[in-house]
Structure formats: structure tokens, C-alpha cells
N, C-alpha and C. Protein backbone atom coordinates (compact mmCIF):
# COMPACT_ATOMS: atom_id res chain seq x y z
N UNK A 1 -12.08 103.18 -9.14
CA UNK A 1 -13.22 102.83 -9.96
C UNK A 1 -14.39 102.50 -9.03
N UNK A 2 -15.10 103.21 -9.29
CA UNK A 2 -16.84 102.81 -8.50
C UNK A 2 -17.57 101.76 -8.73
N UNK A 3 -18.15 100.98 -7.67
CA UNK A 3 -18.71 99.79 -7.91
C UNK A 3 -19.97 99.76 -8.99
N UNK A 4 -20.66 101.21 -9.94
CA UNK A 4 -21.19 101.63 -10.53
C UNK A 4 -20.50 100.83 -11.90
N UNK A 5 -19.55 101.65 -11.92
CA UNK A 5 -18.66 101.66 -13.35
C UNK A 5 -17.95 100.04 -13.13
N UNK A 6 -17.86 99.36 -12.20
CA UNK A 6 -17.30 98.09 -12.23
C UNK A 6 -18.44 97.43 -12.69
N UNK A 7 -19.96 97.12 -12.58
CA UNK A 7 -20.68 96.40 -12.57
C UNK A 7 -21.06 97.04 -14.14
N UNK A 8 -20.76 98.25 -14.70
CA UNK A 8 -21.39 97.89 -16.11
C UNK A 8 -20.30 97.61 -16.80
N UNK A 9 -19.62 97.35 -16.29
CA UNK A 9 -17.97 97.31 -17.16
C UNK A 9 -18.20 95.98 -17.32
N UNK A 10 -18.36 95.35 -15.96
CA UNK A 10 -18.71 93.64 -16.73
C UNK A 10 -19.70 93.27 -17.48
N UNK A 11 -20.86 93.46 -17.30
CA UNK A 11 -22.57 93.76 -17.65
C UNK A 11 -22.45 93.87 -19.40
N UNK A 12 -21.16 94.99 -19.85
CA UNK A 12 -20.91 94.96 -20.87
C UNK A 12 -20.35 94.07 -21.65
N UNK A 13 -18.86 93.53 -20.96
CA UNK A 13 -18.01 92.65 -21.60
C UNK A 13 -19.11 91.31 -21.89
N UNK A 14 -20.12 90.75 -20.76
CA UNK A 14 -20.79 89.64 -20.89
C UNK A 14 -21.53 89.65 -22.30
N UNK A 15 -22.28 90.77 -22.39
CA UNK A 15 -23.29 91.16 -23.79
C UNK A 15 -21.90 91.05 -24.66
N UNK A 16 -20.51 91.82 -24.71
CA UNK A 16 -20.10 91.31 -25.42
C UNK A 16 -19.97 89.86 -25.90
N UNK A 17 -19.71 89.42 -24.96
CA UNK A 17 -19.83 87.70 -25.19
C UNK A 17 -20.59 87.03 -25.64
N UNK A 18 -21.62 87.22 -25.22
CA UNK A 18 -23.00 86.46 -25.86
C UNK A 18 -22.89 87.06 -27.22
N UNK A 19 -22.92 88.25 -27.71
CA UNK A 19 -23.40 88.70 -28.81
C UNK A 19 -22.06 88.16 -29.86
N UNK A 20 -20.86 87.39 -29.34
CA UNK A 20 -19.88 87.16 -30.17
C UNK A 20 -20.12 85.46 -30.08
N UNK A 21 -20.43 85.50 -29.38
CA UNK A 21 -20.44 83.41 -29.71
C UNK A 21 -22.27 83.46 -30.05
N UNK A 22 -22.57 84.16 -30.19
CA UNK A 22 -24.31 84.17 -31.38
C UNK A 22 -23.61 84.06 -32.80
N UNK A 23 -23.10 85.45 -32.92
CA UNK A 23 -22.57 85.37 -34.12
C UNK A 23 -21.78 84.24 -34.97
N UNK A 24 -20.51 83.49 -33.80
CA UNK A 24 -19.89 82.80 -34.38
C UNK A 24 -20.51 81.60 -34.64
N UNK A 25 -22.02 81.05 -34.02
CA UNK A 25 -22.83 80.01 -33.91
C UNK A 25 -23.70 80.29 -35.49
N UNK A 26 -24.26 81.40 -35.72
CA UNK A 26 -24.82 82.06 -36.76
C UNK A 26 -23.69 81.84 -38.14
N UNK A 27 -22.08 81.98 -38.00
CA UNK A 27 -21.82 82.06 -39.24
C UNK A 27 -21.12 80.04 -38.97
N UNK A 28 -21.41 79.33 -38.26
CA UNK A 28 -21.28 77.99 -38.85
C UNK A 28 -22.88 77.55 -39.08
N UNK A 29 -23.61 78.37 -39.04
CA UNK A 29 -24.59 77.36 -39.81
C UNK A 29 -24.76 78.01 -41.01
N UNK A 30 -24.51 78.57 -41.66
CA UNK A 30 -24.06 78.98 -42.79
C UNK A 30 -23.53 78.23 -43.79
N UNK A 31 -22.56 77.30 -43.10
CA UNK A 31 -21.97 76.37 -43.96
C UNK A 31 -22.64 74.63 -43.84
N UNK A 32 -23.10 74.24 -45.02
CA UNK A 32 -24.09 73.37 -44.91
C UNK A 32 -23.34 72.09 -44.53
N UNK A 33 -22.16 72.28 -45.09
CA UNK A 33 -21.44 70.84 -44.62
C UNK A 33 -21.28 70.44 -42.91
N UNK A 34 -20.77 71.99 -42.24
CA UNK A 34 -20.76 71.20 -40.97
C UNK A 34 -22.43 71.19 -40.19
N UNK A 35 -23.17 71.80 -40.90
CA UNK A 35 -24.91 71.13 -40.38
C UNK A 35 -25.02 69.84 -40.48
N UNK A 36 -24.23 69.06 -41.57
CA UNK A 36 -24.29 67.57 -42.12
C UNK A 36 -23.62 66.73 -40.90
N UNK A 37 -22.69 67.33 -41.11
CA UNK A 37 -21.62 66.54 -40.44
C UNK A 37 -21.91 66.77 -38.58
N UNK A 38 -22.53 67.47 -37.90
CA UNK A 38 -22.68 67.89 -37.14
C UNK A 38 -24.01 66.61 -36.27
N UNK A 39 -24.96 66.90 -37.26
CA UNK A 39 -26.08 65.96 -37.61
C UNK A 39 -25.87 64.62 -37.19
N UNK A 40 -24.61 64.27 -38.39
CA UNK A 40 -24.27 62.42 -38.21
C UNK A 40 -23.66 62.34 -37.20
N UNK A 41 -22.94 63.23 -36.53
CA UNK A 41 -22.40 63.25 -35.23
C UNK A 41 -23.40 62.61 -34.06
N UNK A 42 -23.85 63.44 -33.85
CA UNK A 42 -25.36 63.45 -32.70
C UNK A 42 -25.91 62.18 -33.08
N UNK A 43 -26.06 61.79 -34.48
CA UNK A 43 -26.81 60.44 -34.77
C UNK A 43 -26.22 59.76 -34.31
N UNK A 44 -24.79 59.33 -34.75
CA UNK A 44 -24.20 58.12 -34.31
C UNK A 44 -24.41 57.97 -32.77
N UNK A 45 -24.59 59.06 -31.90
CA UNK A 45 -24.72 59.01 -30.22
C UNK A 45 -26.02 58.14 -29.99
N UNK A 46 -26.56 57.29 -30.98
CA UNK A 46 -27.96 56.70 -30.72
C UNK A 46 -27.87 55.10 -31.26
């Protein structure tokens, strides 16, 4: 394997990554309860 095809091979998997923990960040705010609960979390840190 060529250091070509190694460097987009990772280049890719990373965009995979990002573009899968966007998504999974995208479908919990979706759900309003853990925005709530998420919220009083962070509050109580004060």
C-alpha cells in the first residue's frame, strides 16, 4: 500500500468520524429532555 492510499485511507476514516459523532450530537438534541437535563447538569457545576 502507498503512502498515497495510506494517508487518504485515514483522511477518510477521520471525516468518517467527525461526520458520525455530528450526527450522533445532532440526534440527542432532538430529544428535549436530555437538553433539560443536560442544562441542570452544567448548572448545578455553579
Amino acid at each position: 500500500m502507498s503512502d498515497l492510499t495510506r494517508h487518504r485511507l485515514m483522511q477518510a476514516g477521520w471525516l468518517g468520524a467527525a461526520a458520525l459523532a455530528l450526527a450522533a450530537v445532532f440526534a440527542l438534541y432532538t430529544r428535549p429532555a436530555f437538553l433539560v437535563t443536560l442544562i441542570d447538569q452544567l448548572w448545578a457545576c455553579f
